[in-house]
C-alpha atoms as a PDB file:
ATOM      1  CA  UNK A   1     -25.399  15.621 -16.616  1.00  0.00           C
ATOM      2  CA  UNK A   2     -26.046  19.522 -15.996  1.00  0.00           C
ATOM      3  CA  UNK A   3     -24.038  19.145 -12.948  1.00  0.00           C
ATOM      4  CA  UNK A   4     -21.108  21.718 -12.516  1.00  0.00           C
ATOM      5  CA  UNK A   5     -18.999  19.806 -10.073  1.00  0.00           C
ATOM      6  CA  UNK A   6     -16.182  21.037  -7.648  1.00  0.00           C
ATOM      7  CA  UNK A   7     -13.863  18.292  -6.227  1.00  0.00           C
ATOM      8  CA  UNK A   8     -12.602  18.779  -3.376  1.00  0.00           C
ATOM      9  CA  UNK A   9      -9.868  17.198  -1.576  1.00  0.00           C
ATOM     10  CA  UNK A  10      -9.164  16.389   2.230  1.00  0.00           C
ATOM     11  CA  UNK A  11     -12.804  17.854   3.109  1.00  0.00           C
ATOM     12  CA  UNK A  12     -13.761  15.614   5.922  1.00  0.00           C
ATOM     13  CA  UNK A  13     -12.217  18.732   8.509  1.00  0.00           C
ATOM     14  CA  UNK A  14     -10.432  21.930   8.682  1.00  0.00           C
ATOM     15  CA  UNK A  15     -10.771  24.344   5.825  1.00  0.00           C
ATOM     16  CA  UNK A  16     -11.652  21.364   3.242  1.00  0.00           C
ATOM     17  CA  UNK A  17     -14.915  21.324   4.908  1.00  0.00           C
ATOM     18  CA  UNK A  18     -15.881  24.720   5.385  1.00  0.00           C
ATOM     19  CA  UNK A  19     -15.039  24.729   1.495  1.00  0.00           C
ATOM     20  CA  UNK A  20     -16.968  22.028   0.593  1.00  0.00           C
ATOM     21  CA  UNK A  21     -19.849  23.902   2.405  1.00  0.00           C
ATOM     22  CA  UNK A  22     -19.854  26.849   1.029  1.00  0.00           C
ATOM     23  CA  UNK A  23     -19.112  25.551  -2.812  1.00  0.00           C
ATOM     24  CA  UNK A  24     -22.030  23.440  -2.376  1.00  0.00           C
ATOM     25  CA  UNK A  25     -24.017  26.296  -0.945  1.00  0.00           C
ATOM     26  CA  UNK A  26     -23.021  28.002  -4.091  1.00  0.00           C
ATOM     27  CA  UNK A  27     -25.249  25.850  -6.157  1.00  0.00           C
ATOM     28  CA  UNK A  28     -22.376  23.194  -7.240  1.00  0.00           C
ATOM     29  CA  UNK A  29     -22.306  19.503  -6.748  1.00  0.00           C
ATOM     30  CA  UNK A  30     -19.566  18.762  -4.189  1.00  0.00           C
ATOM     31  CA  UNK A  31     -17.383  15.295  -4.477  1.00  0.00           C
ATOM     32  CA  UNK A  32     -15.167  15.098  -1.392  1.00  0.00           C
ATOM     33  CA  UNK A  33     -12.260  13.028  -1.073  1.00  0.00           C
ATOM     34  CA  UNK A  34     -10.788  12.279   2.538  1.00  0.00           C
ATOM     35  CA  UNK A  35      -9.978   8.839   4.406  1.00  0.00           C
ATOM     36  CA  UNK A  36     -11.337   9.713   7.428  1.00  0.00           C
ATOM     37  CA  UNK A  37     -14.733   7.107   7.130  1.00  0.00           C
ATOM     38  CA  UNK A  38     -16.318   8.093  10.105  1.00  0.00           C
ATOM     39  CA  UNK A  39     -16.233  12.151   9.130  1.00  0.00           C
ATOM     40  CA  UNK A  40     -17.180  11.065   5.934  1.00  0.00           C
ATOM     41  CA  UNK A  41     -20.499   9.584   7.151  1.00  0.00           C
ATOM     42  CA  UNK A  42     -21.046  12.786   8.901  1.00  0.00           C
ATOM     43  CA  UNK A  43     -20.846  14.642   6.145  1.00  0.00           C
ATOM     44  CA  UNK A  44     -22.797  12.419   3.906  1.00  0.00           C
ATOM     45  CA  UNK A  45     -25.839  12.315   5.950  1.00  0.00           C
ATOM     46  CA  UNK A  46     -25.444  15.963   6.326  1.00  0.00           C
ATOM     47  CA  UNK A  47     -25.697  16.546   2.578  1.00  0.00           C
ATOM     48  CA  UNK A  48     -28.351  14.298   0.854  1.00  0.00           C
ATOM     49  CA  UNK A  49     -28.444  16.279  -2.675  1.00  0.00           C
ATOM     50  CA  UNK A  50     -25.589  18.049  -4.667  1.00  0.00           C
ATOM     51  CA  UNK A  51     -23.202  15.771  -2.912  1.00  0.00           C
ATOM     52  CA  UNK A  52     -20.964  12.511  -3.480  1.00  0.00           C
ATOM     53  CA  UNK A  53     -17.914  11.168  -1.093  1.00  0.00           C
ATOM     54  CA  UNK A  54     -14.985   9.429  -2.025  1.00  0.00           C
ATOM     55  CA  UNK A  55     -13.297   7.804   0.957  1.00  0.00           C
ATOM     56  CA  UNK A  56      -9.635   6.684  -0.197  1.00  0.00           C
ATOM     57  CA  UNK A  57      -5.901   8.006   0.140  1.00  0.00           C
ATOM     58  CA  UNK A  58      -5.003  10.812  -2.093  1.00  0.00           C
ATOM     59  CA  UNK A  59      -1.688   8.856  -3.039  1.00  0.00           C
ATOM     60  CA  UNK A  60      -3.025   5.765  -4.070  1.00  0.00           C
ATOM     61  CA  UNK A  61      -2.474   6.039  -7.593  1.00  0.00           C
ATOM     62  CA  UNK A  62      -5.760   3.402  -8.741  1.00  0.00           C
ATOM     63  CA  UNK A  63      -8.349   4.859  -6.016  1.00  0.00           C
ATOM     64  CA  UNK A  64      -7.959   8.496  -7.734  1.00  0.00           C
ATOM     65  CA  UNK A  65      -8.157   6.916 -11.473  1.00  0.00           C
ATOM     66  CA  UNK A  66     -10.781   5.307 -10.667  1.00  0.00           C
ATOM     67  CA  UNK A  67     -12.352   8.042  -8.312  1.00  0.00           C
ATOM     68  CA  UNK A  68     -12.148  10.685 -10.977  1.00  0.00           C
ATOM     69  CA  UNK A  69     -13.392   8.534 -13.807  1.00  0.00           C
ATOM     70  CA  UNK A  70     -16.598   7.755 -11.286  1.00  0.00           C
ATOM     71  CA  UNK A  71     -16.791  11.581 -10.817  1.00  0.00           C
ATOM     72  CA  UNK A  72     -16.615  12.326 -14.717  1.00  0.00           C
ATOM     73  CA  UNK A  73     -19.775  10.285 -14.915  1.00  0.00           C
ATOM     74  CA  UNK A  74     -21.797  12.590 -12.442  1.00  0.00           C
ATOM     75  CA  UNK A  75     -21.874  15.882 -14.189  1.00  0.00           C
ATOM     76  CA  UNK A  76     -19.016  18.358 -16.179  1.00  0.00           C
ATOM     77  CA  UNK A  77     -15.655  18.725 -13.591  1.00  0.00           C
ATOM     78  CA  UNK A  78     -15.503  22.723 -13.303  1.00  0.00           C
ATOM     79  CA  UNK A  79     -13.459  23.069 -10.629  1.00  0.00           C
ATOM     80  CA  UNK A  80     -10.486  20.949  -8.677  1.00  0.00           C
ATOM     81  CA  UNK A  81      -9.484  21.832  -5.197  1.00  0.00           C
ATOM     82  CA  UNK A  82      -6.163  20.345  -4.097  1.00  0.00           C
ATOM     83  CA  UNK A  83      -6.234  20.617  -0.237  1.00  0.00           C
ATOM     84  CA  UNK A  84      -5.006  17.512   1.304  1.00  0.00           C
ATOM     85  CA  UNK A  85      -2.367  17.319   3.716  1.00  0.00           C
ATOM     86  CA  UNK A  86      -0.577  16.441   6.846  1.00  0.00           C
ATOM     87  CA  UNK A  87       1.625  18.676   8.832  1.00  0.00           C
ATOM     88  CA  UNK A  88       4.862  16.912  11.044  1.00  0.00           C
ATOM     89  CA  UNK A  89       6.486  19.958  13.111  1.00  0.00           C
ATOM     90  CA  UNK A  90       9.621  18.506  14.470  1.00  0.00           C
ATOM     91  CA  UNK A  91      13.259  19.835  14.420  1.00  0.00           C
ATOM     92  CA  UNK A  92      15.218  18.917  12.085  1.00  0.00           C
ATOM     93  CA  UNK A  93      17.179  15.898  13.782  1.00  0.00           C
ATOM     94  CA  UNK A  94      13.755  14.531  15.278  1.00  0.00           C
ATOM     95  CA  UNK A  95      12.490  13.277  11.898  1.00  0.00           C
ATOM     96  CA  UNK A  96      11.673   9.845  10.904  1.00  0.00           C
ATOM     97  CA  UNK A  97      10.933   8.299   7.472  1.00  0.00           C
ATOM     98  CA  UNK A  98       6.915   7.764   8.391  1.00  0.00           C
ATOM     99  CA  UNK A  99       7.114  11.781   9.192  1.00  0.00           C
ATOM    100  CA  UNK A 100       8.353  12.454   5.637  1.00  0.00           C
ATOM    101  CA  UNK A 101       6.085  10.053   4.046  1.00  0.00           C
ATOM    102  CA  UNK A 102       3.132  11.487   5.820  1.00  0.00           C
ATOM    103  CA  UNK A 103       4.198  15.156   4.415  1.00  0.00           C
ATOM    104  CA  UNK A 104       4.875  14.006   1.117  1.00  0.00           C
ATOM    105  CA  UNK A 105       1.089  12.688   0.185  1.00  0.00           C
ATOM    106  CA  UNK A 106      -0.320  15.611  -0.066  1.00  0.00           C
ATOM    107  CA  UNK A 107       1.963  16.418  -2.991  1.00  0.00           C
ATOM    108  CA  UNK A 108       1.288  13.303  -4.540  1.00  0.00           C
ATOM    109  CA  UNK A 109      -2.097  13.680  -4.109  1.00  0.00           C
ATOM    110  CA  UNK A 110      -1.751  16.968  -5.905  1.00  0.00           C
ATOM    111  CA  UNK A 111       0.094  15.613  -8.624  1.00  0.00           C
ATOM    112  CA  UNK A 112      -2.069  12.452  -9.302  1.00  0.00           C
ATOM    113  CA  UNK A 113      -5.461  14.199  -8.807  1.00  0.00           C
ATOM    114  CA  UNK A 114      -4.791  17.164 -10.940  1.00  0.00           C
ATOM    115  CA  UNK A 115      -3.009  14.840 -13.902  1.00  0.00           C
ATOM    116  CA  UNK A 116      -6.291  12.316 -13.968  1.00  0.00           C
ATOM    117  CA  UNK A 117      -8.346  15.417 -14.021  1.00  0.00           C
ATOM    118  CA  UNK A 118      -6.973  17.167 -16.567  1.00  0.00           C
ATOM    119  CA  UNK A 119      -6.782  13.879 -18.785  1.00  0.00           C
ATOM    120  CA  UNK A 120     -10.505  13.049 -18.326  1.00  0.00           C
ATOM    121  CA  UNK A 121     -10.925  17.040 -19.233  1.00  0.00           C
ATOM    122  CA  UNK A 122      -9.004  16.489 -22.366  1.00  0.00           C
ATOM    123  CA  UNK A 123      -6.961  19.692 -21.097  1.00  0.00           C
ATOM    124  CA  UNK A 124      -9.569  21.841 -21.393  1.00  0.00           C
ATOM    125  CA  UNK A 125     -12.454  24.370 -19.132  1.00  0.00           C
ATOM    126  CA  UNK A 126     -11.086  23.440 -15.812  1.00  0.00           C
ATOM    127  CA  UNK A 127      -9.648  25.237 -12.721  1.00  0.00           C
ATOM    128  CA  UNK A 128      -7.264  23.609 -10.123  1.00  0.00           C
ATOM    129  CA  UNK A 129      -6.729  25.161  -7.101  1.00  0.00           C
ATOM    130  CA  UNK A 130      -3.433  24.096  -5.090  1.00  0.00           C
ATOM    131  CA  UNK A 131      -3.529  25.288  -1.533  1.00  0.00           C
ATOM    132  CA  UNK A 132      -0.635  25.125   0.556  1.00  0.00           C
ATOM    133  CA  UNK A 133       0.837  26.932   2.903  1.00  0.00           C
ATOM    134  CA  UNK A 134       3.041  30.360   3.668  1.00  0.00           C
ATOM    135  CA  UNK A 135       5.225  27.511   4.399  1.00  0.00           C
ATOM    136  CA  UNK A 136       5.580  27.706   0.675  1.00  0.00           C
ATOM    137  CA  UNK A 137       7.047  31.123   0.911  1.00  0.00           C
ATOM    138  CA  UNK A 138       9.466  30.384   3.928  1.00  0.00           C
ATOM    139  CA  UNK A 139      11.537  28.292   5.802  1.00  0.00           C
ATOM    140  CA  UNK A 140      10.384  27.358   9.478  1.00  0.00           C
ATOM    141  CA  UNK A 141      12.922  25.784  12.166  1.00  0.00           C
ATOM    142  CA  UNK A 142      10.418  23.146  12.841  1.00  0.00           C
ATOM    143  CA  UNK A 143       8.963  22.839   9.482  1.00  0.00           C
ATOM    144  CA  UNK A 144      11.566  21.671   7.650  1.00  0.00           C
ATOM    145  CA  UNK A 145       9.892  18.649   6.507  1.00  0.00           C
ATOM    146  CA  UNK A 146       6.451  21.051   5.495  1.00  0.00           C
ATOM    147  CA  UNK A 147       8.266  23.195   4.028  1.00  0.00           C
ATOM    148  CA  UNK A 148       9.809  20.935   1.551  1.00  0.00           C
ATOM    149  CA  UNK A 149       6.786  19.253   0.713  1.00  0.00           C
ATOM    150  CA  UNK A 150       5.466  22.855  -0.074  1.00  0.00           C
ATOM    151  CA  UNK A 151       7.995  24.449  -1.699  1.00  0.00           C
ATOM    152  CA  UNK A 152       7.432  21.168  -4.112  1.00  0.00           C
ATOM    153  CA  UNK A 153       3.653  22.094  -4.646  1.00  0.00           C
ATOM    154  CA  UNK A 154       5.028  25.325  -5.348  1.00  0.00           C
ATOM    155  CA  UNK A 155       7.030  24.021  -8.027  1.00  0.00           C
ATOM    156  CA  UNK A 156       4.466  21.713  -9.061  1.00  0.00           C
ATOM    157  CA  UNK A 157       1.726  24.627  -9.370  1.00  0.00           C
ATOM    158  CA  UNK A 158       4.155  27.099 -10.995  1.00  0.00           C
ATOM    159  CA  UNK A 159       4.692  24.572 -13.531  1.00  0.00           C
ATOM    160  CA  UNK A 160       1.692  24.034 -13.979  1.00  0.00           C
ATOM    161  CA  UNK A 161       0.808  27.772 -15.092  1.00  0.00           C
ATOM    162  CA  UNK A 162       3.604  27.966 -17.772  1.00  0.00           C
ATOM    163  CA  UNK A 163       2.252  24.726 -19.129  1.00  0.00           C
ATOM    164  CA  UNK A 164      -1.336  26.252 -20.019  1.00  0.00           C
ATOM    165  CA  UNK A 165      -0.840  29.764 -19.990  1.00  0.00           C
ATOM    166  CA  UNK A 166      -3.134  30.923 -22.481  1.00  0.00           C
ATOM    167  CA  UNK A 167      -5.636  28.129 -22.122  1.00  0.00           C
ATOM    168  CA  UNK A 168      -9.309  27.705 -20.740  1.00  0.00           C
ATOM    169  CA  UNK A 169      -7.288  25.470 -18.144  1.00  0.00           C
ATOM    170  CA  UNK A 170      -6.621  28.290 -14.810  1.00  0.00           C
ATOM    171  CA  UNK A 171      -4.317  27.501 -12.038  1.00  0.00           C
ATOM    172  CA  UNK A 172      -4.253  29.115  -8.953  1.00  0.00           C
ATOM    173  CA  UNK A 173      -1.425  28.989  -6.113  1.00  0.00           C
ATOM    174  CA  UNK A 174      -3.355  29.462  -1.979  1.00  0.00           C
ATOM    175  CA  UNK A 175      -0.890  30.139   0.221  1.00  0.00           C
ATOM    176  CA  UNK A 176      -2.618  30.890   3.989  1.00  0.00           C
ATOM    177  CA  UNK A 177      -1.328  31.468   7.150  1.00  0.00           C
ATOM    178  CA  UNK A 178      -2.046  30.076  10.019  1.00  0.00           C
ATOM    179  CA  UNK A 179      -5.800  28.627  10.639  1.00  0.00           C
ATOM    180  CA  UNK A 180      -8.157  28.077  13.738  1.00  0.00           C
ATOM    181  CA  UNK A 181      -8.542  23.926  13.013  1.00  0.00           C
ATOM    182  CA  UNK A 182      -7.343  21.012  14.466  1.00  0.00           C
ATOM    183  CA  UNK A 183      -4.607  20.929  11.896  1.00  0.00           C
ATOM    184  CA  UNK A 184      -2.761  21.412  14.825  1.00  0.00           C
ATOM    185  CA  UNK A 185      -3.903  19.370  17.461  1.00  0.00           C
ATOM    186  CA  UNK A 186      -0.968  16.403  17.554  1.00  0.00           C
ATOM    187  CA  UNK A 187       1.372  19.605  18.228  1.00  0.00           C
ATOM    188  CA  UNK A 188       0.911  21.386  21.005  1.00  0.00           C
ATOM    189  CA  UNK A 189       4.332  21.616  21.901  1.00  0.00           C
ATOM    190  CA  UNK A 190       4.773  24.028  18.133  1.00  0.00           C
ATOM    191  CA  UNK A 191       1.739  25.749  18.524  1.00  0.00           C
ATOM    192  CA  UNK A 192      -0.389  25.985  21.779  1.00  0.00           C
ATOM    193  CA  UNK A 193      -4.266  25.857  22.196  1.00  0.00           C
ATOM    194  CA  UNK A 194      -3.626  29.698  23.428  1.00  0.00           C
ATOM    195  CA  UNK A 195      -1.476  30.606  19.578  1.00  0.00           C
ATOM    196  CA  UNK A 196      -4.005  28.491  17.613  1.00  0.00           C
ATOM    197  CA  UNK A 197      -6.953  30.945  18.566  1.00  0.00           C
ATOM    198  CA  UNK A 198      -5.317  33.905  17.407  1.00  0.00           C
ATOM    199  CA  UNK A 199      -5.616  31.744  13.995  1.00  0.00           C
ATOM    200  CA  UNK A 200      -7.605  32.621  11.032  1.00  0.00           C
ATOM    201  CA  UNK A 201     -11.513  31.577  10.821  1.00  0.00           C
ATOM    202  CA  UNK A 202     -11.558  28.584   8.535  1.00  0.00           C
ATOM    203  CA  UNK A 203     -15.197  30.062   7.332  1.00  0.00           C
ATOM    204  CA  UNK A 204     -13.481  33.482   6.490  1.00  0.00           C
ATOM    205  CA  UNK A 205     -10.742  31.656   4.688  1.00  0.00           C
ATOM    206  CA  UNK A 206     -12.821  29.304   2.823  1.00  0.00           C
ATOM    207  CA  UNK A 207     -15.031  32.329   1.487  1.00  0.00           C
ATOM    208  CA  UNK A 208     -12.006  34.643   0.287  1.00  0.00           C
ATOM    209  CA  UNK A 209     -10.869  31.742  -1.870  1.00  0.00           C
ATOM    210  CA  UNK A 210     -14.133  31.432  -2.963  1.00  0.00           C
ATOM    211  CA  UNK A 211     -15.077  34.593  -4.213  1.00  0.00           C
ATOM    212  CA  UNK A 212     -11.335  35.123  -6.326  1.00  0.00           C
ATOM    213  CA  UNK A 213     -11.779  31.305  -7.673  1.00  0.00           C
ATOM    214  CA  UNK A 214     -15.519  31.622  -8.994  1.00  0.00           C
ATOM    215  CA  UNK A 215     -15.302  35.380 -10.222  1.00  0.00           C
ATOM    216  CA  UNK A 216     -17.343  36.258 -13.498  1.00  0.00           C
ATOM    217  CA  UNK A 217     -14.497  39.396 -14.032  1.00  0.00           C
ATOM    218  CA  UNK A 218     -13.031  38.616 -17.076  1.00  0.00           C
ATOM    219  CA  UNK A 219      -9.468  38.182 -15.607  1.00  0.00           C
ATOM    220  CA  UNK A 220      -7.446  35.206 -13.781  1.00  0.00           C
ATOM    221  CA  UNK A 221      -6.106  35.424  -9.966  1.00  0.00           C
ATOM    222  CA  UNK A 222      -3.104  33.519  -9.884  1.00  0.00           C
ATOM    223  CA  UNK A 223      -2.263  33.650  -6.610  1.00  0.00           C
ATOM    224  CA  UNK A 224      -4.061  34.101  -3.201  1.00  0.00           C
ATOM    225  CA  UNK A 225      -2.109  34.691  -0.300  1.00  0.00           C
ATOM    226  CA  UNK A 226      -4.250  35.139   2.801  1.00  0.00           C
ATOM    227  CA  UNK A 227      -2.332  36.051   6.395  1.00  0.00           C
ATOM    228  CA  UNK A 228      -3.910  37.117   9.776  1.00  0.00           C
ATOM    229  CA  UNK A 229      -4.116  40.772  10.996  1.00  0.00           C
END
């Protein structure tokens, strides 16, 4: 049980799995969550030791109770990254009701994961990490969608700070710009193959939240926002 585990979720792709890399490259033991079975399998054979994945929906409220209690069980929960999430792009009249649903996981996810957390931590010695978006800062014309969904993680992780300032319980708000993965690839029409390589490194990314969340200075980051040059 010496384990110091990071969780990390939606790390089958993008910057979830350049972070679940580098944490576990840090020494931690990695539990990814992420539906995607196939990437999963990938992953899994790729790390043998220091590893566990979950595969599941974020939003299903009994796979994360259960996933979290399973967790508990494999060494002391340090950290929780909340970084699951699905973009729509569309204008504002071109939305349907799956598009909003699809959005609006992620913030469940963020909600459920970090609650069951925190109750098997008994409130106590644990970091969550929310990362979202600068959609969280701004509107978009074809973000509208997003941008809701984020500006309710926002809410979410802002509440979240008032509720344990002053606690061994750290929250921290990512909000990145624009990143090089296929994040993007169902919408080429929003942002072109030529745009998305002018995006941030995921592995650059990934390390600059890294070294503010696992810092031994005897002070708290509370929010990272990371934008291109």
């Amino acid at each position: 049980m010496g384990n110091n585990i990071a969780i990390i979720t939606g790390g089958a792709s993008g910057l979830g799995k350049e972070l679940v890399k580098q944490f576990w490259e840090k020494g931690y033991f990695v539990c990814n969550i992420d539906r995607d079975a196939e990437k999963m399998k990938l992953l899994g054979n790729a790390y043998k030791e220091n590893y566990q994945g979950f595969i599941g929906d974020i939003s299903d409220n009994i796979f994360v109770k259960e996933t979290i209690q399973k967790i508990s069980k494999l060494g002391e929960i340090k950290i929780l990254i909340n970084n699951a999430g699905e973009p729509s792009f569309k204008l504002p009249t071109k939305y349907e009701k799956e598009d909003i649903d699809k959005c609006f996981k992620g913030l469940e996810g963020m909600i459920l994961f970090s609650t069951e957390t925190l109750k098997i931590k008994q409130e106590q010695d644990l970091k969550i990490i929310n990362i979202m978006s600068s959609a969280a800062l701004r509107g978009n014309k074809q973000e509208a969608v997003y941008c809701a969904t984020k500006w309710g993680e926002k809410g979410y992780t802002e509440s979240l700070k008032v509720a344990y300032k002053g606690t061994s319980v750290k929250i921290i708000g990512v909000y990145p710009g624009g990143i090089n993965t296929e994040f993007y690839k169902n919408s080429r029409d929003y942002v072109s193959e030529e745009k998305q390589a002018t995006f941030m490194n995921p592995k650059d990314v990934a390390q600059t939240i890294i070294e503010n969340v696992t810092s031994e200075t005897n002070l708290t980051v509370a929010d990272i926002i990371i934008e291109r040059n």
